[in-house]
PDB file of N, CA and C in Angstrom:
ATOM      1  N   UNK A   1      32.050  39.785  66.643  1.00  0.00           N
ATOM      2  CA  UNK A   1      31.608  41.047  66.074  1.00  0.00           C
ATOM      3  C   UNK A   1      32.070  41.137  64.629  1.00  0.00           C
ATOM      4  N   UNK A   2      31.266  42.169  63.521  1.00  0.00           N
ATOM      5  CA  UNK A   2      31.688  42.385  62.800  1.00  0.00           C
ATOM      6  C   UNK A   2      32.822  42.791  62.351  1.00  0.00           C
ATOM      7  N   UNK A   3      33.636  43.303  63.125  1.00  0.00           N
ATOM      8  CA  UNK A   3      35.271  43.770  63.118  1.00  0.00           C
ATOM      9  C   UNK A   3      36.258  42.987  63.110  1.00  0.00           C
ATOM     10  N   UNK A   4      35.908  41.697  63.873  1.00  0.00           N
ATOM     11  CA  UNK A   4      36.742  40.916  64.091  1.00  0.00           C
ATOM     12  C   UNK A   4      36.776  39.501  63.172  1.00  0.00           C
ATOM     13  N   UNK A   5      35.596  39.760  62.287  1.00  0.00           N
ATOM     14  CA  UNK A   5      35.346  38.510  61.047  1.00  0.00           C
ATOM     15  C   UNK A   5      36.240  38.966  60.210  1.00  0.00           C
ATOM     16  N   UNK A   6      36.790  37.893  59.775  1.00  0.00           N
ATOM     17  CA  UNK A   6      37.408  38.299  58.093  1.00  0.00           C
ATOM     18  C   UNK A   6      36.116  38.541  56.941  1.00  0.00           C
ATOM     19  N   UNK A   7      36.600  39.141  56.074  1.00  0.00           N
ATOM     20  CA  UNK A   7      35.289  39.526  55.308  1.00  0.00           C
ATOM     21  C   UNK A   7      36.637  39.729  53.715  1.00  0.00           C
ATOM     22  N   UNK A   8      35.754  39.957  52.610  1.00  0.00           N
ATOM     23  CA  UNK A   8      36.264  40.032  51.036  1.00  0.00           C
ATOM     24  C   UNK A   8      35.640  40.866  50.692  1.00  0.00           C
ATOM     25  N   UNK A   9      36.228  41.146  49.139  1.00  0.00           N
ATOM     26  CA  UNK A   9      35.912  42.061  48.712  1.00  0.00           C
ATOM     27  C   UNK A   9      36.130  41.136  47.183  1.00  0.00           C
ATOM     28  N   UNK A  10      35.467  42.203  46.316  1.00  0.00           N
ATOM     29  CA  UNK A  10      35.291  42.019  44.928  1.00  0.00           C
ATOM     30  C   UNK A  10      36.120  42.563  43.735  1.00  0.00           C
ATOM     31  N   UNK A  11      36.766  41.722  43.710  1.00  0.00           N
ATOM     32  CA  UNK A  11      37.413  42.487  42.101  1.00  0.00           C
ATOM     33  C   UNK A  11      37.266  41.937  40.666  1.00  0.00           C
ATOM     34  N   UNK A  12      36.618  42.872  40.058  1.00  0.00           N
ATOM     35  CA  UNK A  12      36.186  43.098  38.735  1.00  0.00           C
ATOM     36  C   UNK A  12      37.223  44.025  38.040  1.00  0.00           C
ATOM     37  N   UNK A  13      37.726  42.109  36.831  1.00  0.00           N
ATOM     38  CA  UNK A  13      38.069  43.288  35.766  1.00  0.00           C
ATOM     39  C   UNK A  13      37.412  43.170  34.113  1.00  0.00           C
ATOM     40  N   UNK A  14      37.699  44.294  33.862  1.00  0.00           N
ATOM     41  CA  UNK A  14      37.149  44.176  32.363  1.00  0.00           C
ATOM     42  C   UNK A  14      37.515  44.940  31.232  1.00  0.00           C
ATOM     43  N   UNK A  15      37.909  43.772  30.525  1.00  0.00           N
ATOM     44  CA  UNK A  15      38.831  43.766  29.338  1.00  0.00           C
ATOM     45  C   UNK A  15      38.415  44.874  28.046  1.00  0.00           C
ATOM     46  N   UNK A  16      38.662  45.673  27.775  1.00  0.00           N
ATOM     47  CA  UNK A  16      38.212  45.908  26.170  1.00  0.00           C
ATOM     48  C   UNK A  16      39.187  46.242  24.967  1.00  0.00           C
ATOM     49  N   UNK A  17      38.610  45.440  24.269  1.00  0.00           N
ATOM     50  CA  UNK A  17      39.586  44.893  23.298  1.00  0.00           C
ATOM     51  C   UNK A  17      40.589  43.374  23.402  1.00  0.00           C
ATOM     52  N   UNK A  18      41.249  43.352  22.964  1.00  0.00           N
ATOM     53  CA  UNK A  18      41.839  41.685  23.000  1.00  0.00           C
ATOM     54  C   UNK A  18      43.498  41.741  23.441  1.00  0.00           C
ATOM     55  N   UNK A  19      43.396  41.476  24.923  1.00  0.00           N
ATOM     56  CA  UNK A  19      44.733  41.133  25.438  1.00  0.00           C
ATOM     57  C   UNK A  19      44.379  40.407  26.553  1.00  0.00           C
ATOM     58  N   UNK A  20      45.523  40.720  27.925  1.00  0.00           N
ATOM     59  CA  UNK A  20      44.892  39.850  28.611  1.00  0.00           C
ATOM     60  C   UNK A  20      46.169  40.771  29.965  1.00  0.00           C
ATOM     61  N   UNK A  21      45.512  40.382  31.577  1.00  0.00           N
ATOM     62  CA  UNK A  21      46.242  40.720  32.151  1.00  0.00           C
ATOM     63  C   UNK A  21      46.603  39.834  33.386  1.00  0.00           C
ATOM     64  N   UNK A  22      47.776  40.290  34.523  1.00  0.00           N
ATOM     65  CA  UNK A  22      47.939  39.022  35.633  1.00  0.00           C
ATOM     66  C   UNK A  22      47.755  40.023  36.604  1.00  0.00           C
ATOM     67  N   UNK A  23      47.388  39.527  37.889  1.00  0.00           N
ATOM     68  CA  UNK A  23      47.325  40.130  39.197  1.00  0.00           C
ATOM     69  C   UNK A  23      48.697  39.402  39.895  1.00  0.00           C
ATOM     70  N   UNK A  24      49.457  40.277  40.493  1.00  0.00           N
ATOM     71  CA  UNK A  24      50.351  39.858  41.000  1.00  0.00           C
ATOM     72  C   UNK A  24      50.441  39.830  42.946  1.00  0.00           C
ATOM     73  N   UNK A  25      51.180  38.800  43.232  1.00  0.00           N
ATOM     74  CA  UNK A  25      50.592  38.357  44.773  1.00  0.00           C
ATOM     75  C   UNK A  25      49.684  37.954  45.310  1.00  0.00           C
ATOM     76  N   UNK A  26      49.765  37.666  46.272  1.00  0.00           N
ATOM     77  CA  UNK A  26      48.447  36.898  47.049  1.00  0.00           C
ATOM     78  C   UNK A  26      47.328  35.849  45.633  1.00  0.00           C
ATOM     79  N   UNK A  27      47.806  35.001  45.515  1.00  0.00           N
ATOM     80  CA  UNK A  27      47.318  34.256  44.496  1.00  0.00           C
ATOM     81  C   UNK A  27      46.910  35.359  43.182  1.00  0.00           C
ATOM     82  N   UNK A  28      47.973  34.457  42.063  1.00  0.00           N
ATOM     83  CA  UNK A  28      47.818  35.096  40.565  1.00  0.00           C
ATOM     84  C   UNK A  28      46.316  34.910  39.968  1.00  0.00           C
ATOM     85  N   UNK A  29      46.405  35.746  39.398  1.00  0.00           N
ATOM     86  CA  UNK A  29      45.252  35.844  38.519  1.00  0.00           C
ATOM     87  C   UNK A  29      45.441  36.152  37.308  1.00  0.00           C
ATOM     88  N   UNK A  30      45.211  35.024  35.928  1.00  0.00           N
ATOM     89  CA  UNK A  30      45.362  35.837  34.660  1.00  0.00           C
ATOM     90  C   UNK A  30      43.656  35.552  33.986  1.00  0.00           C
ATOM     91  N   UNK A  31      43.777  37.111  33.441  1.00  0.00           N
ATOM     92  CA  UNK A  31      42.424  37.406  33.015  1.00  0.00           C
ATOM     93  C   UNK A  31      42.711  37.701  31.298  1.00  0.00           C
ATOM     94  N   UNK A  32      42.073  37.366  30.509  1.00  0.00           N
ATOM     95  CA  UNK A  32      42.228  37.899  29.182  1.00  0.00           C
ATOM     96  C   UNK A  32      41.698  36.836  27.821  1.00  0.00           C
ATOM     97  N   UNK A  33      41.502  37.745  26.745  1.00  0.00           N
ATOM     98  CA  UNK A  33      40.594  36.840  25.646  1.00  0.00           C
ATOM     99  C   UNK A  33      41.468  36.084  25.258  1.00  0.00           C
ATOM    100  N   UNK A  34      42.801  35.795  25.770  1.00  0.00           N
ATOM    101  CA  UNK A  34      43.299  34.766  25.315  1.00  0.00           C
ATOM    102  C   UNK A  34      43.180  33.378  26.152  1.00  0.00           C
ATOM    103  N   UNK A  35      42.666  33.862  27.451  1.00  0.00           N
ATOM    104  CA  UNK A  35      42.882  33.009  28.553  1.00  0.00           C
ATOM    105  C   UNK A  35      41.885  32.517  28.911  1.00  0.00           C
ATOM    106  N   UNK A  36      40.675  32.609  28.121  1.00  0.00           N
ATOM    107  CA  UNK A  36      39.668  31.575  28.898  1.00  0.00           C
ATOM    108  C   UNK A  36      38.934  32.729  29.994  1.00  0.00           C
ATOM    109  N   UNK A  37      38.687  33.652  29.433  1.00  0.00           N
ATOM    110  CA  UNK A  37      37.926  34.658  30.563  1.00  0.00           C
ATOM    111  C   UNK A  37      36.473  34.433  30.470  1.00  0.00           C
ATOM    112  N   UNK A  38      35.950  35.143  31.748  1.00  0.00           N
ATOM    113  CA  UNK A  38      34.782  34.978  32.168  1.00  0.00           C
ATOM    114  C   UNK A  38      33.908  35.779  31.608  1.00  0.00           C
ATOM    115  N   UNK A  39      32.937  35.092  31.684  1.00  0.00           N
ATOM    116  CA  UNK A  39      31.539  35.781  30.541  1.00  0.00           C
ATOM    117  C   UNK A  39      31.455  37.293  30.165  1.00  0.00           C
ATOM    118  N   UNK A  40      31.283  37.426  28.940  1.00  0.00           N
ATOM    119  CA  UNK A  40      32.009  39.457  28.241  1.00  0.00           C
ATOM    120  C   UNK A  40      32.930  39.892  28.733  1.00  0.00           C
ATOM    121  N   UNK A  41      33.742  39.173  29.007  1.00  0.00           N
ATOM    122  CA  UNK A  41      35.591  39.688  28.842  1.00  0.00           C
ATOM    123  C   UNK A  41      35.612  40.141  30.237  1.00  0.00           C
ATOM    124  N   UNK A  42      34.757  39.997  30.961  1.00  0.00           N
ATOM    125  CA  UNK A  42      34.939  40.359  32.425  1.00  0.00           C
ATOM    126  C   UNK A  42      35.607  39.387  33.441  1.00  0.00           C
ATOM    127  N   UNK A  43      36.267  39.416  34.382  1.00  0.00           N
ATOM    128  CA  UNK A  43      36.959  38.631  35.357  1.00  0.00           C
ATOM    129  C   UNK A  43      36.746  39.098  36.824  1.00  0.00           C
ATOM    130  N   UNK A  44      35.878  37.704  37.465  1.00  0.00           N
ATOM    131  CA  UNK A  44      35.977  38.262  39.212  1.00  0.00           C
ATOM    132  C   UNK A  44      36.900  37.613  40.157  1.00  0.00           C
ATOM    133  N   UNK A  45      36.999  37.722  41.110  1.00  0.00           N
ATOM    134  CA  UNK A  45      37.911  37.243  41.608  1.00  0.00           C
ATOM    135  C   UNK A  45      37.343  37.720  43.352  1.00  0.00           C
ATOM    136  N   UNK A  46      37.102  36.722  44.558  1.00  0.00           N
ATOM    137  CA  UNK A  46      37.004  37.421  45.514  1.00  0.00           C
ATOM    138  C   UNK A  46      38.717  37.171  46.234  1.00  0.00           C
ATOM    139  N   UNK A  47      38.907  38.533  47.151  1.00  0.00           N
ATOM    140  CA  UNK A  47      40.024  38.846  47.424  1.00  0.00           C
ATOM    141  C   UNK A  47      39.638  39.245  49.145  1.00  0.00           C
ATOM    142  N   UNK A  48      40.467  39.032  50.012  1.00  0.00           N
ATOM    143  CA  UNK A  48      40.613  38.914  51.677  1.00  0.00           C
ATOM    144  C   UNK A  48      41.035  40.321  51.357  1.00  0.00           C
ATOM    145  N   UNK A  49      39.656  41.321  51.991  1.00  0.00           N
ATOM    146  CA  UNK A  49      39.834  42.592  52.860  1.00  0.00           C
ATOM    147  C   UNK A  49      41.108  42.978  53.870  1.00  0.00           C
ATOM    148  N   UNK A  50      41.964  43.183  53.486  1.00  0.00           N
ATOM    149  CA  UNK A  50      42.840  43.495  54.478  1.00  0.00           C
ATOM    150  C   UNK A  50      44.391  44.646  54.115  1.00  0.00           C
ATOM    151  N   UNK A  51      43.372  45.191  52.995  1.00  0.00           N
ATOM    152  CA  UNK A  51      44.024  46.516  53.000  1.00  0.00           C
ATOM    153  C   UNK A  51      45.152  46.031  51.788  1.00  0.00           C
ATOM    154  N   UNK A  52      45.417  45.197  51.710  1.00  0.00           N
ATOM    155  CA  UNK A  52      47.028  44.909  50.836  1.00  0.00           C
ATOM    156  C   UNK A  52      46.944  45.438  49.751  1.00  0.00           C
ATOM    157  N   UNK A  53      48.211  45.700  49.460  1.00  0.00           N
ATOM    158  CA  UNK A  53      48.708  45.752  48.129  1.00  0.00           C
ATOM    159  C   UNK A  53      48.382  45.353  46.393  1.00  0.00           C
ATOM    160  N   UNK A  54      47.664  45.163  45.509  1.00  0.00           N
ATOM    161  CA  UNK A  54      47.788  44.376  44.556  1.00  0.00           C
ATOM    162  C   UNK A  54      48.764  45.308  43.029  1.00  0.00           C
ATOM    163  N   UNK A  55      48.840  44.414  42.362  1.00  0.00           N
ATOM    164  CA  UNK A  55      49.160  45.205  40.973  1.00  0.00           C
ATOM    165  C   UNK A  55      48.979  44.265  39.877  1.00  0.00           C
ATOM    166  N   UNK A  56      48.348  44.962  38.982  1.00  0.00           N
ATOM    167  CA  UNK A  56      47.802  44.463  37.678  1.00  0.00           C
ATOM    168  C   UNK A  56      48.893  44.523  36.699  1.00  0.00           C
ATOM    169  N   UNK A  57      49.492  44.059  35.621  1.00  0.00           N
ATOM    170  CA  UNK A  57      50.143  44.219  34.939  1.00  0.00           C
ATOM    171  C   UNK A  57      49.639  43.395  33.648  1.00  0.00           C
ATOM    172  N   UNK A  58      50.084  44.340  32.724  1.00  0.00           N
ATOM    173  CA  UNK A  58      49.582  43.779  31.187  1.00  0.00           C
ATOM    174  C   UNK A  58      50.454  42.083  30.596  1.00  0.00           C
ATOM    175  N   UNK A  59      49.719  41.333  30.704  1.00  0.00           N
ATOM    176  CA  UNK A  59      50.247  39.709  29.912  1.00  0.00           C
ATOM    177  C   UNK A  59      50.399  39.682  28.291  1.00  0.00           C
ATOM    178  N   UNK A  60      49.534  40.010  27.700  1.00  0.00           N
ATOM    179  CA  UNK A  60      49.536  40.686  26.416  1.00  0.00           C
ATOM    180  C   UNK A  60      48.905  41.503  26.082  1.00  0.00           C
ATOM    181  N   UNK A  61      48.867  41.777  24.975  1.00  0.00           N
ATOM    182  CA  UNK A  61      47.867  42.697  23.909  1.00  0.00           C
ATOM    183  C   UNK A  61      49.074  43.727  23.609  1.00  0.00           C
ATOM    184  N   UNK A  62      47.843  44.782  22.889  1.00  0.00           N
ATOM    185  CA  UNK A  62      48.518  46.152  22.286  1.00  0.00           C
ATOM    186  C   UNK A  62      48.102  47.049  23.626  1.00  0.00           C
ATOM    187  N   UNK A  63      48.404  47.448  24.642  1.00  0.00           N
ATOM    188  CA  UNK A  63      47.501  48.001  25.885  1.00  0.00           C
ATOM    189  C   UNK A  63      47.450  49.418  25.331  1.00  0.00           C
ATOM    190  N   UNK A  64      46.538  49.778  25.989  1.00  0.00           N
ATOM    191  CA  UNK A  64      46.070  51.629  25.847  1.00  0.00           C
ATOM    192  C   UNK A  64      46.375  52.371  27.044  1.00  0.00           C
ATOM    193  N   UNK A  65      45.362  51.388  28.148  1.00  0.00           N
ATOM    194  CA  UNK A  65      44.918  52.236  29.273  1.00  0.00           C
ATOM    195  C   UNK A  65      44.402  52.116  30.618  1.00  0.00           C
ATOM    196  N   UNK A  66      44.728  52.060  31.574  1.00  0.00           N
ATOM    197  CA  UNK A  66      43.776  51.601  33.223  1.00  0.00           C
ATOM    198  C   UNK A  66      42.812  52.402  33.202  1.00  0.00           C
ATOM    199  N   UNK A  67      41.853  51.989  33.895  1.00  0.00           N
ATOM    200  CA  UNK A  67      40.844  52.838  34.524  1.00  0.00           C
ATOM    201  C   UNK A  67      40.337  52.169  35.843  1.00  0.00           C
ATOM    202  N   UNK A  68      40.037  53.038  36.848  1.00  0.00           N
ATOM    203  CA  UNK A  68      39.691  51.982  38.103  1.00  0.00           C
ATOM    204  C   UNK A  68      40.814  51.917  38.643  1.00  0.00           C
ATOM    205  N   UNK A  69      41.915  52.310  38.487  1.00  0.00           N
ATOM    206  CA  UNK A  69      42.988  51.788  39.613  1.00  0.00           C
ATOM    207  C   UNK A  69      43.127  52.923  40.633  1.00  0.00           C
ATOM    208  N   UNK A  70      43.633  52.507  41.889  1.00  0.00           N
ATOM    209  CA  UNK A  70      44.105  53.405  42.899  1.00  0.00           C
ATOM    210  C   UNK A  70      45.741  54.195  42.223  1.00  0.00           C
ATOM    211  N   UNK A  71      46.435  53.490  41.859  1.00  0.00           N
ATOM    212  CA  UNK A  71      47.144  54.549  40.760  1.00  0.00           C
ATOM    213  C   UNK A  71      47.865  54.025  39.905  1.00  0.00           C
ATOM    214  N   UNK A  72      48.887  54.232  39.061  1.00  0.00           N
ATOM    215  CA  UNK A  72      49.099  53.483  37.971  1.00  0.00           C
ATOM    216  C   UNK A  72      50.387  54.441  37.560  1.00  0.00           C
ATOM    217  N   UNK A  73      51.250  53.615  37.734  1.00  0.00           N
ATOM    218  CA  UNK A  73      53.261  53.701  37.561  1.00  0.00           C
ATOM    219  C   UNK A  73      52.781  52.706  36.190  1.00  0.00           C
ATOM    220  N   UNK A  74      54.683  53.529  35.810  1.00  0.00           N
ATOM    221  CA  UNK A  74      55.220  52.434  34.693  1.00  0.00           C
ATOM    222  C   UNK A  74      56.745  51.907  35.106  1.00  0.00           C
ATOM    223  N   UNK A  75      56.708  50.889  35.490  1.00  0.00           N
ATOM    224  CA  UNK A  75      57.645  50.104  36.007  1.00  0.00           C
ATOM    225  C   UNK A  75      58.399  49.103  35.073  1.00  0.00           C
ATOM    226  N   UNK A  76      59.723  49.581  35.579  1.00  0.00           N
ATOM    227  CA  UNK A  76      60.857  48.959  34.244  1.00  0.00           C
ATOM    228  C   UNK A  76      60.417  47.420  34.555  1.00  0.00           C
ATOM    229  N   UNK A  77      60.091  46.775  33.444  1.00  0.00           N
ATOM    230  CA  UNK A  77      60.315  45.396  32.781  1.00  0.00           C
ATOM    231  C   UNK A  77      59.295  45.071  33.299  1.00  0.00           C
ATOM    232  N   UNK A  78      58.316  45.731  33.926  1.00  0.00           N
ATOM    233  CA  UNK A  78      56.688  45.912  33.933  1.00  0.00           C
ATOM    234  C   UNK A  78      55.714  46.132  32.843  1.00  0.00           C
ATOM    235  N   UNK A  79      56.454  47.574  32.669  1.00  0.00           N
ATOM    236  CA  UNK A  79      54.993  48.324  31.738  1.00  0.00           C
ATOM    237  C   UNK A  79      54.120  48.878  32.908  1.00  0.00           C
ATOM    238  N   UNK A  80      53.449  49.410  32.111  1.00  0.00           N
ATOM    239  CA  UNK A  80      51.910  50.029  33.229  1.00  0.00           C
ATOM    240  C   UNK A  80      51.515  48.898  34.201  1.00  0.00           C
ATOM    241  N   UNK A  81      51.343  49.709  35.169  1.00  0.00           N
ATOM    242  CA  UNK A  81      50.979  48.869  36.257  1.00  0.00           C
ATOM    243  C   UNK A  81      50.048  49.663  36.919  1.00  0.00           C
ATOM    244  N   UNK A  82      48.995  48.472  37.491  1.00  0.00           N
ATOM    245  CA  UNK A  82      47.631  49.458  37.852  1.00  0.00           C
ATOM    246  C   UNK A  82      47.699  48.953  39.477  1.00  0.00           C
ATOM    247  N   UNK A  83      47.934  49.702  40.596  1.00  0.00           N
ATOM    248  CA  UNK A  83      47.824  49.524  41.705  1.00  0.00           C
ATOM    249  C   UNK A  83      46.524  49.607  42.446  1.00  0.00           C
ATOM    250  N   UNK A  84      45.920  48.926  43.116  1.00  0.00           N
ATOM    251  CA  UNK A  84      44.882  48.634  44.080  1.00  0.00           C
ATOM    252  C   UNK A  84      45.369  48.228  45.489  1.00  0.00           C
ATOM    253  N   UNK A  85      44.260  49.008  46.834  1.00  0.00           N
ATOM    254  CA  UNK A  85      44.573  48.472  48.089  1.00  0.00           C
ATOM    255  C   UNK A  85      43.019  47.814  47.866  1.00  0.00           C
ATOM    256  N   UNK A  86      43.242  46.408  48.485  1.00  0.00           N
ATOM    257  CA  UNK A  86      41.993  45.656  49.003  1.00  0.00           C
ATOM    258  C   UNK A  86      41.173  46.202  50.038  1.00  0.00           C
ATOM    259  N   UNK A  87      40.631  47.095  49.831  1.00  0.00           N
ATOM    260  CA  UNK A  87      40.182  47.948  51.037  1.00  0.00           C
ATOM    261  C   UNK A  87      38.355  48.363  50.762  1.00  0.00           C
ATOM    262  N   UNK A  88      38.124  47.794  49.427  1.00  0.00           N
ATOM    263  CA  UNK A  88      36.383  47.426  48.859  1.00  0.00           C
ATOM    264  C   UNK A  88      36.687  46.910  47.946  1.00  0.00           C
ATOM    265  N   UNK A  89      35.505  46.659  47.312  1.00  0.00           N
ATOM    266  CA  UNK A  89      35.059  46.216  45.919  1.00  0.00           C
ATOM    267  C   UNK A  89      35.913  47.096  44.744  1.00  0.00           C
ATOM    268  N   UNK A  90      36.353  46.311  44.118  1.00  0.00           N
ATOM    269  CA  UNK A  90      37.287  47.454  43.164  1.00  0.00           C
ATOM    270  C   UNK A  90      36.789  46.962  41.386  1.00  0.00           C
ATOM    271  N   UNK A  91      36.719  47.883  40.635  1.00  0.00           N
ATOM    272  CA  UNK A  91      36.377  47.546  39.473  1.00  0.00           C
ATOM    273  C   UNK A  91      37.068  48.320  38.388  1.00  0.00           C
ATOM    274  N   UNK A  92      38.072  47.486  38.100  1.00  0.00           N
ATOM    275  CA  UNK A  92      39.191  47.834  37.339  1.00  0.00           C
ATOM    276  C   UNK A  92      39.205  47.636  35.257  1.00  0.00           C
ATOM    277  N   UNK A  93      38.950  48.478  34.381  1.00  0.00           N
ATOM    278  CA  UNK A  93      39.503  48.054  32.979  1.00  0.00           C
ATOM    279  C   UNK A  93      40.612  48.245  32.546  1.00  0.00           C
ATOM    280  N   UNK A  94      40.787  47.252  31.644  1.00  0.00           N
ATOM    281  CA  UNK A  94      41.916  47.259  31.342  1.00  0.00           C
ATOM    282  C   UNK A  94      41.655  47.640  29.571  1.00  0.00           C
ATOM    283  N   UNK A  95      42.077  48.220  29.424  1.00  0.00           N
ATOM    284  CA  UNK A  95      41.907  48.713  27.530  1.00  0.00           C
ATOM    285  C   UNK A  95      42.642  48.630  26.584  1.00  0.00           C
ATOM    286  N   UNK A  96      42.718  47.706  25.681  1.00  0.00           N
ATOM    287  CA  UNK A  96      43.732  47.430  24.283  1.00  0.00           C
ATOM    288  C   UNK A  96      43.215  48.026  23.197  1.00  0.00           C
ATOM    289  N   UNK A  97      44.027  48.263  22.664  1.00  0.00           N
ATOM    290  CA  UNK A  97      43.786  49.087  21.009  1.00  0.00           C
ATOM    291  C   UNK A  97      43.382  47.835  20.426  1.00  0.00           C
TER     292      UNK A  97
END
């Protein structure tokens, strides 16, 4: 049954302006115009449906701003951090001055 398949989900991020960011856990992800990102500064990534945890955190740039996150702390020797549960398709920016 459908319940009992593993199934994914989609995460989209997208950059504006010039920095770059990492997904932390369950396999890293660094996204950013410094890094070799995917076509118009956008980054996908499919991710195992199963509710978890993620957090985005800024790698470089001058950052501004999240948008798209489920919520977003500033965590010592972090910086902004943009929290997501894998629980759909999530489509996250990330914004540099």
């Amino acid at each position: 049954s459908s319940s009992s398949s593993s199934s994914n989900i989609t995460l989209k991020i997208t950059l504006s302006g010039t920095g770059s960011v990492n997904r932390d856990g369950y396999g890293n992800l660094g996204c950013g115009t410094d890094q070799a990102p995917a076509t118009n500064n956008v980054c996908s990534q499919t991710i195992s449906n199963d509710s978890s945890e993620h957090e985005l955190t800024v790698a470089s740039g001058s950052f501004k701003s999240w948008s798209g996150c489920d919520s977003v702390e500033n965590i010592t020797n972090k910086g902004s951090v943009c929290k997501f549960k894998a629980d759909g398709d999530k489509k996250i920016t990330a914004t540099f001055n």
